[in-house]
N, C-alpha and C. Protein backbone atom coordinates (compact mmCIF):
# COMPACT_ATOMS: atom_id res chain seq x y z
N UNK A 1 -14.11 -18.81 -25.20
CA UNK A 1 -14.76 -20.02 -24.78
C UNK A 1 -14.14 -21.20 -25.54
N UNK A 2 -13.54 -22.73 -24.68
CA UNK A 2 -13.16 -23.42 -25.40
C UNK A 2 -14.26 -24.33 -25.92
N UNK A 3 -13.92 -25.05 -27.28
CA UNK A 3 -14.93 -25.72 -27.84
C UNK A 3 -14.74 -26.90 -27.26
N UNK A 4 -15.79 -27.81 -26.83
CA UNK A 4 -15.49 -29.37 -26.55
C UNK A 4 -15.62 -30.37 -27.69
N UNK A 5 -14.41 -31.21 -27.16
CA UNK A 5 -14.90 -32.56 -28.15
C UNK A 5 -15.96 -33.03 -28.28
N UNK A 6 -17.00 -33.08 -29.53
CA UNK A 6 -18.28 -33.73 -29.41
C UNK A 6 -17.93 -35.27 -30.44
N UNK A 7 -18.47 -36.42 -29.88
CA UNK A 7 -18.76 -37.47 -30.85
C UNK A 7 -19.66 -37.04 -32.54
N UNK A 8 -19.30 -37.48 -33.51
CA UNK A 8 -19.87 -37.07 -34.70
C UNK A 8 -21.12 -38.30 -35.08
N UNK A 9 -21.32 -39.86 -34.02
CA UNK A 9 -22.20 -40.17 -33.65
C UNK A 9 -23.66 -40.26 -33.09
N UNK A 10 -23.11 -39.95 -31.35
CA UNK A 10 -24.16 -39.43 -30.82
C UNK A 10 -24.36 -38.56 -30.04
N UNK A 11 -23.36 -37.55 -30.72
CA UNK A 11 -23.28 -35.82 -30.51
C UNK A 11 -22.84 -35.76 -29.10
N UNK A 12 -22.33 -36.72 -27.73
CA UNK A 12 -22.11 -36.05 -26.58
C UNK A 12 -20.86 -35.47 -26.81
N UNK A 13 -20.89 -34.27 -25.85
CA UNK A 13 -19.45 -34.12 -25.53
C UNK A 13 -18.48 -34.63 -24.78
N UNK A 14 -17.33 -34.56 -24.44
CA UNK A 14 -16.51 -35.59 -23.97
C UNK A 14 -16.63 -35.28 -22.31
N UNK A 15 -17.28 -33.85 -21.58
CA UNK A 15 -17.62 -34.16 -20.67
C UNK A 15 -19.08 -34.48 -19.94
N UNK A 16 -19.81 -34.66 -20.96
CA UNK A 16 -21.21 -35.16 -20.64
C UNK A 16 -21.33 -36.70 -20.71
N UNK A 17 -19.96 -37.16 -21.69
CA UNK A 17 -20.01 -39.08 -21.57
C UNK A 17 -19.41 -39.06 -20.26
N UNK A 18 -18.03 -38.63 -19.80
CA UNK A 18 -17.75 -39.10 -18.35
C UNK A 18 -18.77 -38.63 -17.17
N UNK A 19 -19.46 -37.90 -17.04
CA UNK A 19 -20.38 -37.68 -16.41
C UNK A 19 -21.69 -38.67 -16.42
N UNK A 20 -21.70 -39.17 -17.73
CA UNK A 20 -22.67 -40.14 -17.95
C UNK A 20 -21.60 -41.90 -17.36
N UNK A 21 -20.85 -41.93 -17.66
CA UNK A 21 -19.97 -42.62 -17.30
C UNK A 21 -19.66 -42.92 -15.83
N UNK A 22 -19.55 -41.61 -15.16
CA UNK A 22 -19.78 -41.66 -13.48
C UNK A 22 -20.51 -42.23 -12.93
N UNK A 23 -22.22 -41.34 -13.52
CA UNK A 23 -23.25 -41.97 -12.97
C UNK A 23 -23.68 -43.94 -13.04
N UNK A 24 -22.88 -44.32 -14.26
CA UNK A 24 -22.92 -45.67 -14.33
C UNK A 24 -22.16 -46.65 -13.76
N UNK A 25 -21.21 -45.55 -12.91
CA UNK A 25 -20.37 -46.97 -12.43
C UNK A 25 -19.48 -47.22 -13.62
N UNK A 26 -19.07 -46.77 -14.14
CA UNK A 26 -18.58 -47.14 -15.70
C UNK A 26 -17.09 -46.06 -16.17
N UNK A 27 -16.88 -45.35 -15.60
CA UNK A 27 -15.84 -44.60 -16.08
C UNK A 27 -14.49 -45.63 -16.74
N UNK A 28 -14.11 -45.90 -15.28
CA UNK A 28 -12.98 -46.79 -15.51
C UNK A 28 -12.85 -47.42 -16.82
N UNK A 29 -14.23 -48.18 -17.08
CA UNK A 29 -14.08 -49.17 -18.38
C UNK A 29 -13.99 -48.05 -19.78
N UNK A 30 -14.52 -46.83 -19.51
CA UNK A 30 -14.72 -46.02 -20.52
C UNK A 30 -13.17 -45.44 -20.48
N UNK A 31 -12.62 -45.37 -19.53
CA UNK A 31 -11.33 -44.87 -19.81
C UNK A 31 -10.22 -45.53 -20.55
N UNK A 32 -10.16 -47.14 -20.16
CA UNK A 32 -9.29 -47.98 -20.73
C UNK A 32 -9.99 -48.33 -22.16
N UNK A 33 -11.26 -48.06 -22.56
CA UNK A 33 -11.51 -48.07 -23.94
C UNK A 33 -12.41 -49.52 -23.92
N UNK A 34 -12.69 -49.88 -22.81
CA UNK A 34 -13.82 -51.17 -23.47
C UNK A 34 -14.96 -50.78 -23.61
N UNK A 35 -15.64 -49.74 -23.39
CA UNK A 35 -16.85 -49.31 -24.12
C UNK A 35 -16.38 -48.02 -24.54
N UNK A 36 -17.56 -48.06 -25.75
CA UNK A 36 -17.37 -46.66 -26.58
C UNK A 36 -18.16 -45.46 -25.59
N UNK A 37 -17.79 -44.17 -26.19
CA UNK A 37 -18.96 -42.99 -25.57
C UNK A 37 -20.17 -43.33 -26.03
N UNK A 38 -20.58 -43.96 -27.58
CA UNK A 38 -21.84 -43.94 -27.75
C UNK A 38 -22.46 -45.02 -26.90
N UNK A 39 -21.61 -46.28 -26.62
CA UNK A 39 -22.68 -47.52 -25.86
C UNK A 39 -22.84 -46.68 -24.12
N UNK A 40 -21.94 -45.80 -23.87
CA UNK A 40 -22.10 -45.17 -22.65
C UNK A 40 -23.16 -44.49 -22.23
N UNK A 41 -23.32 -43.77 -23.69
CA UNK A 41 -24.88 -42.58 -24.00
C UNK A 41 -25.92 -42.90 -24.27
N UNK A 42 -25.73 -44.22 -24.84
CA UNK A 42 -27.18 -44.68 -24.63
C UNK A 42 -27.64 -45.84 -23.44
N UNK A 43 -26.71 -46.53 -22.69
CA UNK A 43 -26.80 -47.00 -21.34
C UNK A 43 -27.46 -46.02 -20.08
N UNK A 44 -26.86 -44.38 -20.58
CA UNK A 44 -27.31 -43.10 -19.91
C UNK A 44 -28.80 -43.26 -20.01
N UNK A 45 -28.79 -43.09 -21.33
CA UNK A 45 -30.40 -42.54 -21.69
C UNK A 45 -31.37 -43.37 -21.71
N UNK A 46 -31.41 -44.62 -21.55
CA UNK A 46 -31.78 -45.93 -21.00
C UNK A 46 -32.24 -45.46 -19.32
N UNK A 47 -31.05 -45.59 -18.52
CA UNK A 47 -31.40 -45.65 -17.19
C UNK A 47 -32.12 -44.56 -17.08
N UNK A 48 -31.80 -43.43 -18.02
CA UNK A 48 -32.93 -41.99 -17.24
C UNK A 48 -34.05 -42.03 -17.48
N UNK A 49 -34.71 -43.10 -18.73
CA UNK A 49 -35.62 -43.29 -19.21
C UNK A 49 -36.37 -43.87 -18.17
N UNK A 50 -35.85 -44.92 -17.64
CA UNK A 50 -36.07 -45.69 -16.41
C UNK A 50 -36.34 -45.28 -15.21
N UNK A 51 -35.80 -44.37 -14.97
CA UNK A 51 -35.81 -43.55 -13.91
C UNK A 51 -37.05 -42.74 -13.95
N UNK A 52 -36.88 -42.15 -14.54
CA UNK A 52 -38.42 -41.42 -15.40
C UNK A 52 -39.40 -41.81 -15.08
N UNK A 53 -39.94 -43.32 -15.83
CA UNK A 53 -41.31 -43.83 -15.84
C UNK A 53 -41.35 -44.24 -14.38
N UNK A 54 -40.40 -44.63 -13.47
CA UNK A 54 -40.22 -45.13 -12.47
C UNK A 54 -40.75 -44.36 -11.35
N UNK A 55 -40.51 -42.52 -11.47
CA UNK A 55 -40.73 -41.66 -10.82
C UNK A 55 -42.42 -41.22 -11.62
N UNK A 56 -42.73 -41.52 -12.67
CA UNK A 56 -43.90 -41.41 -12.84
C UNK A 56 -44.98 -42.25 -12.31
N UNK A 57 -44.41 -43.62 -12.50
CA UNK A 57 -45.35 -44.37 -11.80
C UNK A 57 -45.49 -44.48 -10.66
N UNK A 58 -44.39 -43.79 -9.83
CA UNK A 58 -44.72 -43.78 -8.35
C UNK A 58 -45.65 -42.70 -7.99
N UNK A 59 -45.78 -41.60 -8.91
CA UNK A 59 -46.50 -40.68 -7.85
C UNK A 59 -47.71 -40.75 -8.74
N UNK A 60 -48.40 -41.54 -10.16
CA UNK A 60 -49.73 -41.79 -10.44
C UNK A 60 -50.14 -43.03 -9.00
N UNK A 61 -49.14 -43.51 -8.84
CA UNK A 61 -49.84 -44.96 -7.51
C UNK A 61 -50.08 -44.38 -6.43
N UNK A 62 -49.46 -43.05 -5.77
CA UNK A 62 -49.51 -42.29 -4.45
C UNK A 62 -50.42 -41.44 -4.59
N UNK A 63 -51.02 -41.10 -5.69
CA UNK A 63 -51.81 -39.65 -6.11
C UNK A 63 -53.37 -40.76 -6.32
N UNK A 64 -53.39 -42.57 -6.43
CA UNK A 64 -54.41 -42.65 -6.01
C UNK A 64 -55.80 -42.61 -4.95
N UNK A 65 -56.89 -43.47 -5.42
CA UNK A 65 -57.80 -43.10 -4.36
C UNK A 65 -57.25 -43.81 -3.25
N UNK A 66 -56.50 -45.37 -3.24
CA UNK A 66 -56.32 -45.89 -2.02
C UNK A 66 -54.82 -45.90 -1.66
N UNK A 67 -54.79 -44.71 -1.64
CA UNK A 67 -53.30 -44.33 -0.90
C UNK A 67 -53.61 -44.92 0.77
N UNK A 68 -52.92 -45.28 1.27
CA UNK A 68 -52.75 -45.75 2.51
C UNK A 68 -53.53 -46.59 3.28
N UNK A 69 -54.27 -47.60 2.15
CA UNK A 69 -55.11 -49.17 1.83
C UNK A 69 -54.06 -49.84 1.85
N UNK A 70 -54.68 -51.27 2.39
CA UNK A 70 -53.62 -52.19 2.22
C UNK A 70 -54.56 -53.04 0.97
N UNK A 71 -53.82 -54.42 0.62
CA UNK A 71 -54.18 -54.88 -0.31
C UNK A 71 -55.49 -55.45 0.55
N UNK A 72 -55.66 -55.98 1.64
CA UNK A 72 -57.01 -56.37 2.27
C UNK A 72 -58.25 -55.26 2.47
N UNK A 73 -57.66 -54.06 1.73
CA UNK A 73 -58.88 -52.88 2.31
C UNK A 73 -58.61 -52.04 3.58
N UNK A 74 -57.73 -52.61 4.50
CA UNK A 74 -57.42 -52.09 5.47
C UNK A 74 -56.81 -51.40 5.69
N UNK A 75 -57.37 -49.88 6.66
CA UNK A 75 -56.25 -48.61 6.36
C UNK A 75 -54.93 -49.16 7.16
N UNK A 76 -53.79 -48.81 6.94
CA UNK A 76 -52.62 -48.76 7.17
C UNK A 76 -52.14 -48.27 8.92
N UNK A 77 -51.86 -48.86 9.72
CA UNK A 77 -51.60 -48.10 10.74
C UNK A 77 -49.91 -47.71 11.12
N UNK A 78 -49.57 -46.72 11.92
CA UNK A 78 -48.30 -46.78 11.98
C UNK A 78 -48.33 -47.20 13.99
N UNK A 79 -47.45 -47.60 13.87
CA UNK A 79 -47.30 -48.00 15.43
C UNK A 79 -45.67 -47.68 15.73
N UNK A 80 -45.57 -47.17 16.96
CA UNK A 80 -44.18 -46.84 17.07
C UNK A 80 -43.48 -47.73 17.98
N UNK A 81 -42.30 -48.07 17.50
CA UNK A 81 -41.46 -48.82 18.09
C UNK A 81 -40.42 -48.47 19.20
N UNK A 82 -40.29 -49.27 20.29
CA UNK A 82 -39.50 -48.59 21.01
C UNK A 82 -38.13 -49.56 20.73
N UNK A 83 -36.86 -49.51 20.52
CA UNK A 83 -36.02 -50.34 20.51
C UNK A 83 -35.01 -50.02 22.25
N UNK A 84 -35.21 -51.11 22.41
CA UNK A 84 -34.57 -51.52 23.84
C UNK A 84 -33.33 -52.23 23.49
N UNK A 85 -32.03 -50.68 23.85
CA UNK A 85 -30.53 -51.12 23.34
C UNK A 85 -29.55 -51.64 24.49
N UNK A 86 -29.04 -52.70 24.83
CA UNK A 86 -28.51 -53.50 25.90
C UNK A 86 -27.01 -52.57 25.55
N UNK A 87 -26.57 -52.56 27.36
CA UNK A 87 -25.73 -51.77 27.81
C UNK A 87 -24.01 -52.50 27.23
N UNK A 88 -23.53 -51.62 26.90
CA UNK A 88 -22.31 -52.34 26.59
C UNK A 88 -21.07 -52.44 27.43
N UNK A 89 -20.80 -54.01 27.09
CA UNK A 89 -20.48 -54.17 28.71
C UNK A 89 -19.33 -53.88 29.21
N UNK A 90 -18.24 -53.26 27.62
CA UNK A 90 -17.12 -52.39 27.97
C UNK A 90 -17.20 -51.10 28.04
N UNK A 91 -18.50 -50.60 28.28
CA UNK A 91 -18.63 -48.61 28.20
C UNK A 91 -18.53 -49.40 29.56
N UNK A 92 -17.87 -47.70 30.16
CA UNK A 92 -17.75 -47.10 31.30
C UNK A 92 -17.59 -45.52 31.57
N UNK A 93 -18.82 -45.36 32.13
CA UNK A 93 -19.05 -43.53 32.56
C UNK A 93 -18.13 -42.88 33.14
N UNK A 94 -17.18 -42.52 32.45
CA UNK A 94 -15.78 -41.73 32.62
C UNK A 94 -16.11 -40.78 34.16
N UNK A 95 -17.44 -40.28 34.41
CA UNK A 95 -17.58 -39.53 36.01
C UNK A 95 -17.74 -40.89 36.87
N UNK A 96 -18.05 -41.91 36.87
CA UNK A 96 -18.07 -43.00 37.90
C UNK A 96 -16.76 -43.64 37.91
N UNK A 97 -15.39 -43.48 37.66
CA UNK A 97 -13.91 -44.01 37.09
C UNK A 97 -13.72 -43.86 38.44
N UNK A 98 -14.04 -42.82 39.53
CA UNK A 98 -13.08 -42.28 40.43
C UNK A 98 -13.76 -42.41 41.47
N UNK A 99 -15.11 -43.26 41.89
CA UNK A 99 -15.51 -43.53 42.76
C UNK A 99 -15.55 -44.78 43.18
């Protein structure tokens, strides 16, 4: 088994920063060296943090009593839409070509 490079900072290894690096949109800059692995790892652990409370607070707000209340009290209705798509006026029905 090979050993990976770990930072003696903030312990990632060198493929858990580019992976953290991916997810940020950020490789590139991490490659040419304008950010370090550690400002990378903790930009990581920031957004997952974020992500986190984000996914927590969505399902304490859905798991309440007025799930599908509006702010007036009023239940929520769904109504379905029909979208009416205008013909385009360069199609032509390849079986009508020859009549």
């Amino acid at each position: 088994m090979a050993m990976t490079k770990k930072c003696t900072i903030c312990g990632r290894s060198e493929s858990q920063v580019i992976a953290d690096a991916k997810a940020l949109g950020l490789l590139e800059e991490l490659q040419c060296g304008m950010y370090t692995c550690c400002q990378i790892s903790e930009w990581a652990d920031e957004q997952l943090l974020a992500w986190s409370n984000a996914a927590h607070e969505n399902a304490s707000y859905s798991d309440g009593p007025d799930n599908g209340t509006l702010a007036d009290g009023s239940d929520a209705v769904l109504v379905p839409i029909r979208f009416h798509r205008p013909q385009v006026p360069w199609y032509r029905d390849p079986d009508k070509l020859n009549q």
